[in-house]
N, C-alpha and C. Protein backbone atom coordinates (compact mmCIF):
# COMPACT_ATOMS: atom_id res chain seq x y z
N UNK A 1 -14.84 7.45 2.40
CA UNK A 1 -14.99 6.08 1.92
C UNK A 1 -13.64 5.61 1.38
N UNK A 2 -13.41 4.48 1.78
CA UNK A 2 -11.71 3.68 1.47
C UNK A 2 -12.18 3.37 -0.16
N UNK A 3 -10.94 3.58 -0.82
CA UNK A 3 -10.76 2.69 -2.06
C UNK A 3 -11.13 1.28 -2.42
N UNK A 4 -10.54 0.58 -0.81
CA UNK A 4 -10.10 -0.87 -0.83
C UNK A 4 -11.18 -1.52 -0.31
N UNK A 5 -11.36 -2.81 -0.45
CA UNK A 5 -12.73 -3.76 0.47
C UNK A 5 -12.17 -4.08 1.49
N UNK A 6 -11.20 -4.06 1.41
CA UNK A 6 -10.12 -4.98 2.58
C UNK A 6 -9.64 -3.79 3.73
N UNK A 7 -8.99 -2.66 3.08
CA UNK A 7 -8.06 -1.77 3.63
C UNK A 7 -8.94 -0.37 3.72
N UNK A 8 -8.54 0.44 4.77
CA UNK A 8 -8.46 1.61 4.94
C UNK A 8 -7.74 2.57 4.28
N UNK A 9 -8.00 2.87 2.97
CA UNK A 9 -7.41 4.05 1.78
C UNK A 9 -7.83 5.03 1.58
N UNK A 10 -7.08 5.87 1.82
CA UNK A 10 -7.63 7.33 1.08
C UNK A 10 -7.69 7.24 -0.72
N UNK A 11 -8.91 8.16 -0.40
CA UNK A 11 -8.73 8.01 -2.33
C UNK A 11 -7.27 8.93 -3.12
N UNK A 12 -7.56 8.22 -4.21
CA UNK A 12 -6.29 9.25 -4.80
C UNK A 12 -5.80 10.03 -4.75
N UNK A 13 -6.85 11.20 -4.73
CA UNK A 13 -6.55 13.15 -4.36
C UNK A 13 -5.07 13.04 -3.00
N UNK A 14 -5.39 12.35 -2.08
CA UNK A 14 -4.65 12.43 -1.15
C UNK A 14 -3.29 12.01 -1.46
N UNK A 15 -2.65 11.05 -2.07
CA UNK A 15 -1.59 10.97 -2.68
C UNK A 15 -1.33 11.84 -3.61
N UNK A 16 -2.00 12.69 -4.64
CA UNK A 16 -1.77 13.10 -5.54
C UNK A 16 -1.12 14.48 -4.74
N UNK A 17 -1.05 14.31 -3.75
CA UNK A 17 -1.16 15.81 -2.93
C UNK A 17 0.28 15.92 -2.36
N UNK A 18 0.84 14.57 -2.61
CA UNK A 18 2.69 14.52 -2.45
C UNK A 18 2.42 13.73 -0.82
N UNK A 19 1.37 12.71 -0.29
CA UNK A 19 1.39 11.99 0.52
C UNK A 19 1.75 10.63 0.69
N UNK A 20 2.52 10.13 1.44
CA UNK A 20 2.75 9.08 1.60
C UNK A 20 1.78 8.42 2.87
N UNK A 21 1.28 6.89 2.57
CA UNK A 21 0.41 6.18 3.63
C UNK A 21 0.55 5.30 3.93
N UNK A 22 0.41 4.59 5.53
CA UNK A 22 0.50 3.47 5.82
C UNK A 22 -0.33 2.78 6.69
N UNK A 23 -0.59 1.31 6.60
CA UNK A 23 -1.71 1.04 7.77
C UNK A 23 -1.92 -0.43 7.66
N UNK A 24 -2.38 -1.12 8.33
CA UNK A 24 -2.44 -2.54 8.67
C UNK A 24 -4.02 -3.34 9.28
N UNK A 25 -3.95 -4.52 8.87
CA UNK A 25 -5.15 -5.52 9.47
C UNK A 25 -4.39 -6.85 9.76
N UNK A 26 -5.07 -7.11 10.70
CA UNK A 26 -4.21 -8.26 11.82
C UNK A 26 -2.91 -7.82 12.04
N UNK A 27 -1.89 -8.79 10.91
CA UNK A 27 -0.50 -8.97 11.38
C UNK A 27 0.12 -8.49 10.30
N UNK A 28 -0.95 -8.06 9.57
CA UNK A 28 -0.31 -7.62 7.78
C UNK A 28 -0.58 -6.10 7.84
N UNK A 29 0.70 -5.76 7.50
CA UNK A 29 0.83 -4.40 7.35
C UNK A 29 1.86 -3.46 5.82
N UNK A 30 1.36 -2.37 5.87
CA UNK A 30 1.99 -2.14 4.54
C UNK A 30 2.39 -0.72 4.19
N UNK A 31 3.15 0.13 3.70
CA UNK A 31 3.10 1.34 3.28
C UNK A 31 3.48 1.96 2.06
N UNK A 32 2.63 3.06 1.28
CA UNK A 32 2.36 3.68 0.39
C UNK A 32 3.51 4.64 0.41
N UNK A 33 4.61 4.60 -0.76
CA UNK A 33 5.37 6.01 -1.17
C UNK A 33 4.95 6.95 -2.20
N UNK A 34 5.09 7.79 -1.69
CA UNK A 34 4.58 8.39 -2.83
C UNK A 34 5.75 9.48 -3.50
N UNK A 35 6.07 9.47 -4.97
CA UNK A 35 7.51 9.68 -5.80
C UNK A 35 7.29 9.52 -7.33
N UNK A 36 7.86 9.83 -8.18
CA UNK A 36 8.01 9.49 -9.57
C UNK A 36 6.92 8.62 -9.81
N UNK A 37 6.53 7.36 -8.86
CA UNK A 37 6.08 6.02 -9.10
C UNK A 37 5.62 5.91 -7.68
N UNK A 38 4.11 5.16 -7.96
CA UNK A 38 3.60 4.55 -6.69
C UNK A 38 4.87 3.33 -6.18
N UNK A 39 4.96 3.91 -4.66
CA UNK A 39 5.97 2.21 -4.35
C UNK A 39 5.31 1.70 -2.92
N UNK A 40 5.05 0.31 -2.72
CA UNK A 40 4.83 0.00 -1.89
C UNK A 40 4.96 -1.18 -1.40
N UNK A 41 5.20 -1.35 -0.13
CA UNK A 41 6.19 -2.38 0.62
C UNK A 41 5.01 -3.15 1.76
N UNK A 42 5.37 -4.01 1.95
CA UNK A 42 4.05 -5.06 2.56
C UNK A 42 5.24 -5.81 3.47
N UNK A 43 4.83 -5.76 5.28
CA UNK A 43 5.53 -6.99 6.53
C UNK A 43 4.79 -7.35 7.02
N UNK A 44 5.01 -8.23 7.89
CA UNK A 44 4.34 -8.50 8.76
C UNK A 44 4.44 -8.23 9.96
N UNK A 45 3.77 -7.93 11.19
CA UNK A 45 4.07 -7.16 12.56
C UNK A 45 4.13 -5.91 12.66
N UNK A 46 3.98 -5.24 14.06
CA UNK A 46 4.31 -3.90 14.24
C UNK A 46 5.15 -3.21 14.47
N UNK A 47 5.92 -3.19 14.10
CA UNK A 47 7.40 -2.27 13.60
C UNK A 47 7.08 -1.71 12.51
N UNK A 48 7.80 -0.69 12.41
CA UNK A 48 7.36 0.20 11.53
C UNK A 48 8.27 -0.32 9.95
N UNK A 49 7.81 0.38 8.63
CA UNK A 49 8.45 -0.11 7.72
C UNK A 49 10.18 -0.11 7.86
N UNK A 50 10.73 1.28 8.40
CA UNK A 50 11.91 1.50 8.37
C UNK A 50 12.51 0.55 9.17
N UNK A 51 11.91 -0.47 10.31
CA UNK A 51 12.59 -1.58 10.95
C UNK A 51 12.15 -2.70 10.47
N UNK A 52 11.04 -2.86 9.83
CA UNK A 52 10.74 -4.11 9.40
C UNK A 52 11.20 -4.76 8.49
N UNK A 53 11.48 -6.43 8.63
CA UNK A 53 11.47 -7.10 7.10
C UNK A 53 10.72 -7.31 6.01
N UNK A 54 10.57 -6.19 4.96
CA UNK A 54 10.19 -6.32 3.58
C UNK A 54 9.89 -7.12 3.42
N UNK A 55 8.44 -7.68 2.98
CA UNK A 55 8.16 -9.39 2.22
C UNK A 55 8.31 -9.00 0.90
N UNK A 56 7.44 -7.86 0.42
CA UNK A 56 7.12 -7.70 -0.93
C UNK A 56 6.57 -5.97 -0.95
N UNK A 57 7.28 -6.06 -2.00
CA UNK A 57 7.49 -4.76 -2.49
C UNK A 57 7.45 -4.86 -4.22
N UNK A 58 6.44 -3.39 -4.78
CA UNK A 58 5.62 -3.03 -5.86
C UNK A 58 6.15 -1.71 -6.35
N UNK A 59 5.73 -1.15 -7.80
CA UNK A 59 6.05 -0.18 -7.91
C UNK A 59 4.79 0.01 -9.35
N UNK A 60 4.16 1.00 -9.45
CA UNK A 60 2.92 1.41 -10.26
C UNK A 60 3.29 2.71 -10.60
N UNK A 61 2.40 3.03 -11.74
CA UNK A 61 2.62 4.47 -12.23
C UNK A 61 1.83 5.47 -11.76
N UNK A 62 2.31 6.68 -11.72
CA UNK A 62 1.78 7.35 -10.47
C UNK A 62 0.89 8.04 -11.33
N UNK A 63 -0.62 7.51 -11.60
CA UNK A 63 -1.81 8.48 -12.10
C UNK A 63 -2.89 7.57 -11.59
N UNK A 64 -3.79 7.20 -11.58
CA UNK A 64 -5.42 7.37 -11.28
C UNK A 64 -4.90 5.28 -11.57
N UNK A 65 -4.88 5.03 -12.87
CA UNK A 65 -4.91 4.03 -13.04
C UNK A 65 -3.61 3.37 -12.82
N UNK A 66 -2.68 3.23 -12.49
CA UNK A 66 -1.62 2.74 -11.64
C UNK A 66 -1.93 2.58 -10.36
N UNK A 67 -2.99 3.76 -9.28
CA UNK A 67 -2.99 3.50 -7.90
C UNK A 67 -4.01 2.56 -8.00
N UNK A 68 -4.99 2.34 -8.40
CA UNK A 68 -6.27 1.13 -9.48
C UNK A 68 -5.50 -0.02 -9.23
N UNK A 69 -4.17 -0.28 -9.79
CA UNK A 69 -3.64 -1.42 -9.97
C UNK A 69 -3.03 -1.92 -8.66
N UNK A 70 -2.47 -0.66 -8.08
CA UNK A 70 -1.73 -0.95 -6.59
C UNK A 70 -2.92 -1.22 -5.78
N UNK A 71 -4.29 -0.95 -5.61
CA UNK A 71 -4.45 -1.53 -4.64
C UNK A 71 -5.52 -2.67 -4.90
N UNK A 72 -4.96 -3.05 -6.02
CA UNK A 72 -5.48 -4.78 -6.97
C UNK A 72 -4.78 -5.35 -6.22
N UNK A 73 -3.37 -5.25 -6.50
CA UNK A 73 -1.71 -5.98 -5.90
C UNK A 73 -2.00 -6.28 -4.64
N UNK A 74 -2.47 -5.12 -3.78
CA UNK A 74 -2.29 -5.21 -2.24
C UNK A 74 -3.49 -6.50 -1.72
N UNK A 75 -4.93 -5.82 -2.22
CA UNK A 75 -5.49 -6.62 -1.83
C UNK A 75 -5.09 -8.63 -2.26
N UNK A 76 -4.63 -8.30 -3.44
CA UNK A 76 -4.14 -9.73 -3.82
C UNK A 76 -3.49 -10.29 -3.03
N UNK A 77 -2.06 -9.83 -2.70
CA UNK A 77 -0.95 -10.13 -1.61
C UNK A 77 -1.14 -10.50 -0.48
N UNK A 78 -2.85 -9.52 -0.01
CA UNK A 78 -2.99 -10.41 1.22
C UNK A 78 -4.19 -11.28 1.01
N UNK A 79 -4.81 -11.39 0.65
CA UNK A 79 -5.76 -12.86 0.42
C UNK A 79 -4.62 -14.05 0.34
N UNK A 80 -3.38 -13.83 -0.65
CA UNK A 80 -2.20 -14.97 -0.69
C UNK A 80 -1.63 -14.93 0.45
N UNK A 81 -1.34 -14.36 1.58
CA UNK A 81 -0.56 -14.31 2.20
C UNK A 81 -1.55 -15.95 3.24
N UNK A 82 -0.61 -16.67 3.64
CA UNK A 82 -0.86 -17.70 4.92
C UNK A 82 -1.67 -17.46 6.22
């Protein structure tokens, strides 16, 4: 079962596990670092992050309630998005 209403997420355990994730709906796409700090970067299209242009990019604290917040942000970002 995903975290997200919107997105396809693994629950926490899986990051907590030193994973990084990424994945997309329509044209909006996004990926999960995982480091010191949740970081995560949101484009549009299919290119991957390392070629794509960055719209927006986040950074949360890396425990239970920081990834809570990141994927508040995400889902937010894209309901705003055009």
């Amino acid at each position: 079962m995903s975290v997200s209403e919107i997105f396809e997420i693994p629950k926490y355990h899986y990051f907590d596990c030193g994973n990084d994730f990424s994945g997309s709906k329509d044209n909006f796409a996004y990926r999960i670092f995982y480091g010191d700090r949740f970081r995560i970067v949101t484009w549009h299209g299919r290119l991957c992050s390392d070629k794509a242009e960055i719209e927006h990019e986040a950074e949360f604290e890396r425990n239970e309630e920081g990834f809570g917040e990141m994927i508040k942000w995400l889902e937010e970002t894209y309901k705003q998005d055009p």
